[in-house]
Protein backbone atom coordinates (compact mmCIF):
# COMPACT_ATOMS: atom_id res chain seq x y z
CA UNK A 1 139.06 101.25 140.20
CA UNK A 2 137.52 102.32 143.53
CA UNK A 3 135.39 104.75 141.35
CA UNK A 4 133.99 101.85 139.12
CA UNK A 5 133.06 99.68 142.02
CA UNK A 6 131.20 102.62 144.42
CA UNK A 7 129.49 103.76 140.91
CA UNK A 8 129.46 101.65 139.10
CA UNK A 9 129.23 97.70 140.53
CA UNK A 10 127.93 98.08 144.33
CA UNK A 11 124.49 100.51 142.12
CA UNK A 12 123.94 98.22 139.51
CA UNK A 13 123.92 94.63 142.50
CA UNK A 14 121.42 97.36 144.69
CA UNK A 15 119.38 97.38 141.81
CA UNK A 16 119.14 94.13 141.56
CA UNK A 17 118.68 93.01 144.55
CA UNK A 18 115.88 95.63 145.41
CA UNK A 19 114.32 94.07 142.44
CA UNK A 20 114.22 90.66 143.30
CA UNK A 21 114.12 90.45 146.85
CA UNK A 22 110.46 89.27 146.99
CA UNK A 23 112.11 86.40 145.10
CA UNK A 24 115.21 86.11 147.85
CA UNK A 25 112.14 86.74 150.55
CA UNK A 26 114.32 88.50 153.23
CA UNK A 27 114.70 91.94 154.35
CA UNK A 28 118.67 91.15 154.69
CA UNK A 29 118.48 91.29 150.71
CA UNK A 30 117.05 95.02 151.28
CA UNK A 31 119.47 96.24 153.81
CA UNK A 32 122.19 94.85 151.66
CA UNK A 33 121.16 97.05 148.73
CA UNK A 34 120.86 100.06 150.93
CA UNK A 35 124.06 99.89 152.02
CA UNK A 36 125.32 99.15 148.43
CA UNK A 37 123.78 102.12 147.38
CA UNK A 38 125.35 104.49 149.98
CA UNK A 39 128.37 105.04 149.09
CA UNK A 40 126.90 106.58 145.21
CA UNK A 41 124.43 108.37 147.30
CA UNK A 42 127.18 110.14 149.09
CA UNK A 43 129.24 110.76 146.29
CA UNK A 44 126.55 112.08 144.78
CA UNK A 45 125.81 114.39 147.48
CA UNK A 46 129.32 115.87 148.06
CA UNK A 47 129.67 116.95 144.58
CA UNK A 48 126.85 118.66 144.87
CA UNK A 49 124.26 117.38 142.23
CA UNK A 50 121.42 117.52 144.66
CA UNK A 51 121.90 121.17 145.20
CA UNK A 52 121.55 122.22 141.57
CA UNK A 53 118.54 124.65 141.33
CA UNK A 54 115.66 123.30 139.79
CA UNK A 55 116.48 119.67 140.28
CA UNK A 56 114.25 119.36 143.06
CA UNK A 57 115.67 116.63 144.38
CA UNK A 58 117.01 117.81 147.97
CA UNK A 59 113.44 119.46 149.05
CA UNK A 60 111.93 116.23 147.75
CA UNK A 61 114.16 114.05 150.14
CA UNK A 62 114.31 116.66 153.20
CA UNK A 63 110.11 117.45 152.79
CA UNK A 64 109.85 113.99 152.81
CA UNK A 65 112.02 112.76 155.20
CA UNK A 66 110.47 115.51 157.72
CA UNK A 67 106.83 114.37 156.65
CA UNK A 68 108.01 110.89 157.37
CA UNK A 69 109.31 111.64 161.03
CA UNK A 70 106.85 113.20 161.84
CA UNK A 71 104.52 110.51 161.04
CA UNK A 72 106.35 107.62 163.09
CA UNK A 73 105.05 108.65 166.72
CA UNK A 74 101.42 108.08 165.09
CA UNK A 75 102.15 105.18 162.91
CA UNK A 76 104.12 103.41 164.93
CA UNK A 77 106.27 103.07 161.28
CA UNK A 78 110.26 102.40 161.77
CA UNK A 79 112.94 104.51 160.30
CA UNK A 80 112.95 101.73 157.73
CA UNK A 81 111.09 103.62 155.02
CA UNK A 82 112.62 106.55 154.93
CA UNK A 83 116.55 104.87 154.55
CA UNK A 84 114.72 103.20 151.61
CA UNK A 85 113.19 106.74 150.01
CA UNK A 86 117.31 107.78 150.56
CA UNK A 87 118.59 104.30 148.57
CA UNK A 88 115.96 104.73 145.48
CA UNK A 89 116.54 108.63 145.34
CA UNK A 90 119.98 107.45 145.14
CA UNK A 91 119.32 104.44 142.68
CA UNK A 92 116.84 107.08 140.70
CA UNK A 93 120.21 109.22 140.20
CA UNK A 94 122.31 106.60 139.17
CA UNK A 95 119.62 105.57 136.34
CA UNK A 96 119.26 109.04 135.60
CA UNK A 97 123.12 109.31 134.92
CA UNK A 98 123.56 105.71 133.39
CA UNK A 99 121.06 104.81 130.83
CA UNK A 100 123.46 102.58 128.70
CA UNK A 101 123.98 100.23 132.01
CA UNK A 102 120.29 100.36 133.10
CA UNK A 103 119.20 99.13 129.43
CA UNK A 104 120.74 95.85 129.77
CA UNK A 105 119.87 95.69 133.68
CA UNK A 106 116.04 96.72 132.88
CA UNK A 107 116.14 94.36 130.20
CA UNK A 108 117.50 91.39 132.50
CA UNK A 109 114.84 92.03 135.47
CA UNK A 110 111.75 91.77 132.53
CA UNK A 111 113.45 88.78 130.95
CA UNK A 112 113.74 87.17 134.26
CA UNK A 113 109.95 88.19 135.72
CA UNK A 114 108.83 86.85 132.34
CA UNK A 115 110.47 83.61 132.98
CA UNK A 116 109.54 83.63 136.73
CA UNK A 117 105.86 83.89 135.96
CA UNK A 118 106.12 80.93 133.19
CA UNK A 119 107.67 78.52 135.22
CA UNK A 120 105.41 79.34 138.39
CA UNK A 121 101.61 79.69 135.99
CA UNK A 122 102.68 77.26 133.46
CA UNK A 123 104.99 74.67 135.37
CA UNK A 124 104.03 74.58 138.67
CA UNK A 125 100.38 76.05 138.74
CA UNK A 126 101.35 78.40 141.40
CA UNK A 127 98.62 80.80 142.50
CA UNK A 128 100.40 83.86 142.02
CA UNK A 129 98.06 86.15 143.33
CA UNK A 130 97.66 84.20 146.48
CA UNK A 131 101.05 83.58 147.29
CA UNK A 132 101.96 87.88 147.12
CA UNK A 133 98.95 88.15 148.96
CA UNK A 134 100.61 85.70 151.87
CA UNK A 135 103.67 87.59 151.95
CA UNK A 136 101.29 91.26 152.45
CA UNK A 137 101.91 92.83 149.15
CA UNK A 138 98.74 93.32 146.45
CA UNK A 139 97.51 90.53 144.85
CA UNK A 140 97.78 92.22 142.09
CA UNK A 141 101.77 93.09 142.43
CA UNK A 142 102.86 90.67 139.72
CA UNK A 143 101.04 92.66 137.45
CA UNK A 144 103.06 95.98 138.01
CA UNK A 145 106.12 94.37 138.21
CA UNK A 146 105.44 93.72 134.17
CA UNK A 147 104.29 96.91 134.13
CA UNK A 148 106.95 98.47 136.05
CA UNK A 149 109.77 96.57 134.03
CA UNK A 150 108.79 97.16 131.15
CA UNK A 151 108.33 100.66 131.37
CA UNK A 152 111.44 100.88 132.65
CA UNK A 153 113.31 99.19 129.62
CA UNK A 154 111.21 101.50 127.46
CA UNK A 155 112.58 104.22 129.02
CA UNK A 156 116.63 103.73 129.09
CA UNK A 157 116.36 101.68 124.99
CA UNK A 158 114.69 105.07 124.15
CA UNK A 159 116.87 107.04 125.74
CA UNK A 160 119.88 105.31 124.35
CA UNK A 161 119.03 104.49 121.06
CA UNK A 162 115.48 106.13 120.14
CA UNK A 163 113.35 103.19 119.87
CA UNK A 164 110.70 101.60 121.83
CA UNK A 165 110.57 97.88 122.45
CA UNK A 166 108.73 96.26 120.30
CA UNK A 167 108.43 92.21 121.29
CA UNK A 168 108.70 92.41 125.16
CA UNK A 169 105.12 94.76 125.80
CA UNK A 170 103.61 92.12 123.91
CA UNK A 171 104.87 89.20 125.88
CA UNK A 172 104.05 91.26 128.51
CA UNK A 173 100.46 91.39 127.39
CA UNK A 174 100.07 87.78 127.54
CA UNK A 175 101.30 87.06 130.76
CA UNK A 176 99.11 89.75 132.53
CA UNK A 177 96.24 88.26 130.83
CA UNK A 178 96.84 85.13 132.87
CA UNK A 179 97.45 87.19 135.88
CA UNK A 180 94.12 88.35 138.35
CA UNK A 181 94.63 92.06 137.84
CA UNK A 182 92.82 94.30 135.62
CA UNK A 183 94.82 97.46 135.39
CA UNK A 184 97.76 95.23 134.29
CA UNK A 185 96.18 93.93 131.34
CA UNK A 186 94.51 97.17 130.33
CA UNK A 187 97.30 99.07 130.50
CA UNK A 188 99.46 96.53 128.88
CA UNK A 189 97.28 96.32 125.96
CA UNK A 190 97.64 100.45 125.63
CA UNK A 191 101.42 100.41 125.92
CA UNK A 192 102.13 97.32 123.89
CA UNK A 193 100.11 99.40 120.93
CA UNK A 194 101.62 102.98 121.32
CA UNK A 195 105.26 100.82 121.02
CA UNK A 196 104.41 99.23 117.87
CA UNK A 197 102.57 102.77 116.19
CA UNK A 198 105.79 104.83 117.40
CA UNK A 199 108.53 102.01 116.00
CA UNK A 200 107.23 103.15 112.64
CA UNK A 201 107.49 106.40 111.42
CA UNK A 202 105.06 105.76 108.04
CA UNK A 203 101.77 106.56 108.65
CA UNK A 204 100.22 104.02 106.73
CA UNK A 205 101.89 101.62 108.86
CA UNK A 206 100.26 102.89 111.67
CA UNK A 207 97.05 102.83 110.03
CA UNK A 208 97.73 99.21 109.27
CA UNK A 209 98.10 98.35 112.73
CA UNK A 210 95.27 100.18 113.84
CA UNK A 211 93.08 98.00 111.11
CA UNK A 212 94.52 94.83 112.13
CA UNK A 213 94.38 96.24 115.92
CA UNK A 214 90.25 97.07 115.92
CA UNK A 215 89.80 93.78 113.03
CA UNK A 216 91.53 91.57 116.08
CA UNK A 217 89.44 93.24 118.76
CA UNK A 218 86.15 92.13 116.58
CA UNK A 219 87.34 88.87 115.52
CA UNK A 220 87.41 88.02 119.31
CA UNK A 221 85.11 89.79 120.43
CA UNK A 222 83.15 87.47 122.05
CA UNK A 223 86.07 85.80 123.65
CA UNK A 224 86.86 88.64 125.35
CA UNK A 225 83.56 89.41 126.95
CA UNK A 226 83.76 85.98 127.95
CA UNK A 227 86.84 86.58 129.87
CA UNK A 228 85.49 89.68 131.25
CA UNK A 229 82.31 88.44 132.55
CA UNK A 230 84.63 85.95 134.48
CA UNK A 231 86.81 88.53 135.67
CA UNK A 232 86.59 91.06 138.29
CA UNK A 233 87.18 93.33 135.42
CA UNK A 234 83.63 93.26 135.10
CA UNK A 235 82.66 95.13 138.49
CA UNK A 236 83.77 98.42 137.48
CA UNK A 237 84.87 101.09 139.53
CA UNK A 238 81.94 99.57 142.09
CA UNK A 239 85.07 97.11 143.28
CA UNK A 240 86.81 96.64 146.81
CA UNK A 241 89.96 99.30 145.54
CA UNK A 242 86.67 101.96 145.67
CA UNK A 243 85.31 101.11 148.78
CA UNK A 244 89.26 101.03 150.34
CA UNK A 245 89.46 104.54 148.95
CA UNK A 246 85.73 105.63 150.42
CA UNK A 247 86.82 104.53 154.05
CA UNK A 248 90.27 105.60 153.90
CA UNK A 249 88.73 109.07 153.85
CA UNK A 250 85.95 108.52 155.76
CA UNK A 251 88.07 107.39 158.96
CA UNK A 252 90.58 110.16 158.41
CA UNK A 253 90.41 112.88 161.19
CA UNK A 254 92.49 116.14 160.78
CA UNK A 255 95.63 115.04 162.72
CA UNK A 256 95.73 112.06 160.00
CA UNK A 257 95.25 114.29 157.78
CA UNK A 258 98.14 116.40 158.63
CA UNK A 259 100.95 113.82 159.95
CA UNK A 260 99.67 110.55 157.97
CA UNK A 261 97.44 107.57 159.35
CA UNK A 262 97.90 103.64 160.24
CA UNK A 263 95.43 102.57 157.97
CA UNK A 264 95.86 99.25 159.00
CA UNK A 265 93.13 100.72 161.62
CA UNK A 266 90.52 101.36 159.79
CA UNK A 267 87.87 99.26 158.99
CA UNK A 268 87.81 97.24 155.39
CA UNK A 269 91.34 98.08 155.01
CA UNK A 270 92.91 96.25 158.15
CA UNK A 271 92.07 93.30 155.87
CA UNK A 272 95.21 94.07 153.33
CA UNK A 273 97.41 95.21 156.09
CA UNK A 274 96.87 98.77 156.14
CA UNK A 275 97.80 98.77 152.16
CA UNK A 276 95.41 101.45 150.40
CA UNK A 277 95.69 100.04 147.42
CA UNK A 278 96.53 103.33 145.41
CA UNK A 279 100.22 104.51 145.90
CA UNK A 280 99.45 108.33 146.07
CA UNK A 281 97.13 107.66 149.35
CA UNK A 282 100.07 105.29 150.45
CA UNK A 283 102.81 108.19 150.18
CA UNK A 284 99.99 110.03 152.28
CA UNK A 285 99.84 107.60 155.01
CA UNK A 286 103.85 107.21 155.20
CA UNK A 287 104.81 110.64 154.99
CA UNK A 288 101.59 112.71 155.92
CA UNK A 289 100.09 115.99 153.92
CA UNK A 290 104.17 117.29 153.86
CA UNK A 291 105.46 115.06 152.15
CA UNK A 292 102.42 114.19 149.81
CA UNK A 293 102.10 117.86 149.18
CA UNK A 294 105.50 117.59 148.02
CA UNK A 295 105.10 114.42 145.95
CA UNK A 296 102.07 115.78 143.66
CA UNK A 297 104.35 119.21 143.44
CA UNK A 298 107.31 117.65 141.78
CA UNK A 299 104.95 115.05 139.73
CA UNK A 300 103.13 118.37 137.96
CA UNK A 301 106.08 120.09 137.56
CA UNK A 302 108.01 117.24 135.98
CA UNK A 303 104.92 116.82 133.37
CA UNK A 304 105.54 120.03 133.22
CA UNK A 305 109.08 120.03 132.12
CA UNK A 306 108.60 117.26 130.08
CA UNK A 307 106.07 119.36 127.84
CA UNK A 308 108.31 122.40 127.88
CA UNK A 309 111.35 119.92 126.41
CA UNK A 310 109.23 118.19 123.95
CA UNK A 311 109.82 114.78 125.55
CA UNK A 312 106.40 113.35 124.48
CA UNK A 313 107.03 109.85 124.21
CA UNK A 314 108.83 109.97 127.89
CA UNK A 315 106.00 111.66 129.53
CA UNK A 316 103.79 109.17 128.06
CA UNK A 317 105.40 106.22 129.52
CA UNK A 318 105.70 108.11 132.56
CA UNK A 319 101.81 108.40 132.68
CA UNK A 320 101.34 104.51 131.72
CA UNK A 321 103.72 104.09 135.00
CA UNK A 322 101.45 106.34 137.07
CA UNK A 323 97.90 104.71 135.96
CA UNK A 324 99.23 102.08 137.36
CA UNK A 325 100.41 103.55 140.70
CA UNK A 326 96.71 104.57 140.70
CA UNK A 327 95.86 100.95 141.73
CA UNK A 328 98.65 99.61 143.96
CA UNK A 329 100.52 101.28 146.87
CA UNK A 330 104.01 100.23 144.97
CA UNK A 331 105.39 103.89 146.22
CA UNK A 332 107.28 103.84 149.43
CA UNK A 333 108.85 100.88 148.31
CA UNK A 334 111.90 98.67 146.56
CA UNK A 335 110.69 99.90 143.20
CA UNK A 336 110.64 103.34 143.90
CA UNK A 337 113.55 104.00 141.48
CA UNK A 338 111.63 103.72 138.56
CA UNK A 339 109.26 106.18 139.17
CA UNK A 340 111.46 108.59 140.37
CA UNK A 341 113.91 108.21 137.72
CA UNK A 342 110.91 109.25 136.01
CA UNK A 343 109.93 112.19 137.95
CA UNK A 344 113.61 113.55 138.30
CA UNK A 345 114.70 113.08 134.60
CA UNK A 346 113.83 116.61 133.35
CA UNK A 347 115.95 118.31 135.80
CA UNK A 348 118.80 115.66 135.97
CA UNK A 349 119.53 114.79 132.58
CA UNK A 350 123.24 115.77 131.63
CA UNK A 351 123.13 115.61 127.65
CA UNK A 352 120.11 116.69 125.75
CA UNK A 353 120.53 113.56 123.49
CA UNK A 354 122.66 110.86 124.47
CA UNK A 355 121.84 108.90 121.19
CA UNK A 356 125.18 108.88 118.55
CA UNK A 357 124.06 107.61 115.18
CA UNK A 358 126.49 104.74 114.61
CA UNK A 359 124.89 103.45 117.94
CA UNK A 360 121.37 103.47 116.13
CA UNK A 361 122.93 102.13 112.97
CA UNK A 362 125.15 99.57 114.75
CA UNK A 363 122.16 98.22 117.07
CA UNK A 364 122.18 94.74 117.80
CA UNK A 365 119.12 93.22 115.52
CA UNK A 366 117.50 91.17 118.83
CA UNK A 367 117.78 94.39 121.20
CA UNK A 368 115.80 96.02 118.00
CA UNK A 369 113.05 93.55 118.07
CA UNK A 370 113.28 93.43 122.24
């Protein structure tokens, strides 16, 4: 019993509540979840499954951890980040190791995001740009957390049963379009279609969908320039995230270069709180050129691995996950998990194919169409 609740129950609530607590709005939420998380962490580590060679996951968290301490005498950052890069290597593990839980849990937090963003657009006329904005996270966060959830469902339903969702991306689609972000939408658009091409395994399906696809893309053609010309899609890479990026490397003298930087000090970017707006320079600037170093290491051999295995359609969704990392510090934070569930997969995984065939066979028909 004790086993179930340490790794079982007290995991899956951490997940959720490092999920949702911009919703709850209080850090308690996050500390709660870290110490949820502990015990699994623990466990994990005693048995030894960090120290396998190859996994990579112990000089990820001690590189990191050391990159991050030595970082907080320059920062000024607390110890908080790096007892969160501890809970989501720990959460990361536990996803890794539990793809039939995380399926229904992944498929709860999109369901629920979906239904938070209708009732706060559609029912209330929230700005919800504006109101992450207020509480210092991107403008654009609502975006990746459609992005970020629904990647992650893709990820455990294909794991578990082979199949990518098939309704959800496209739901997805529509409610970044209402959303000010336009890596969201973009990437959205890409993800919902490689879902739909790879739930078919007839090519002239796929060619079908491409027709309709490109005939749709004509028909409203003009509707969507419309939209773009109204959108800040329409400046191009000559945008703010570009000129964040310019003078976060312009201000950056070698010690910053080494041990990190407050970028909430440098001009232009003091404006979003210090956030650099692309979560590889974010890693950077919490954990210095250490931990970084040791970040982009792991990434390139995980693609890597990937390859090697023959995991295509993982490694893509991985690299839909990442595109959008490219636009939004969301690393070094509560949704951390995802991507390293991600990067650690390769080395983690315990069964080559978890997938039975009555499972496939006996699928529920709405988790099919999800």
């Amino acid at each position: 019993m004790n086993a179930i609740i340490f790794d079982k129950v007290f995991p899956c609530l951490a997940l959720m509540l490092f999920s949702l607590c911009e919703v709850f709005q209080g850090q308690s939420f996050i500390v709660l979840g870290f110490f949820l998380v502990l015990p699994y962490f623990f466990r994990q580590w005693r048995i030894g499954r960090f120290y396998v060679k190859g996994t990579y996951v112990m000089p990820f968290l001690l590189l990191t951890i050391l990159g991050g301490l030595l970082n907080m005498p320059l920062t000024g950052y607390g110890i908080g980040g790096l007892l969160l890069t501890v809970a989501m290597i720990g959460l990361a593990v536990f996803c890794i190791d539990n793809p039939k839980i995380c399926i229904y849990v992944s498929l709860f937090l999109l369901l629920y995001t979906f239904y938070f963003l209708y009732k706060s657009i559609f029912v209330y006329n929230i700005e919800l740009n504006s109101l992450y904005g207020s509480l210092g996270l991107s403008k654009n966060y609502p975006g990746f957390l459609i992005v970020g959830y629904t990647v992650f469902y893709a990820l455990n339903k294909y794991r578990v049963y082979r199949r990518l969702p098939l309704l959800l991306p496209l739901v997805g689609v529509y409610f970044a379009f209402w959303l000010d972000g336009r890596s969201s939408f973009g990437i959205m658009i890409l993800l919902s279609l490689f879902c739909v091409l790879k739930n078919a395994n007839n090519k002239y399906y796929n060619y079908f969908v491409l027709i309709v696809f490109v005939s749709l893309f004509l028909f409203f053609f003009n509707f969507l320039l419309g939209y773009y010309e109204m959108s800040r899609l329409s400046e191009g890479v000559e945008s703010s995230r570009s000129k964040i990026w310019s003078v976060y490397f312009e201000y950056m003298d070698f010690p910053n270069f080494i041990l990190g930087c407050d970028s909430a000090s440098f001009p232009i970017i003091n404006q979003y709180g210090g956030n650099p707006h692309n979560s590889f320079l974010n890693f950077h600037h919490r954990m210095g050129i250490i931990g970084f170093l040791t970040f982009i290491y792991i990434i390139f051999v995980s693609i890597k691995k990937y390859i090697t295995q023959r995991k295509f359609i993982i490694l893509v969704l991985m690299l839909f996950l990442m595109a959008r990392m490219f636009f939004d510090s969301v690393i070094v934070a509560n949704h951390d998990f995802i991507f390293y569930s991600f990067m650690f997969l390769p080395f983690l995984e315990k069964n080559k194919c978890i997938l039975l065939n009555e499972e496939k066979n006996n699928m529920n028909i709405l988790l099919k169409l999800l």
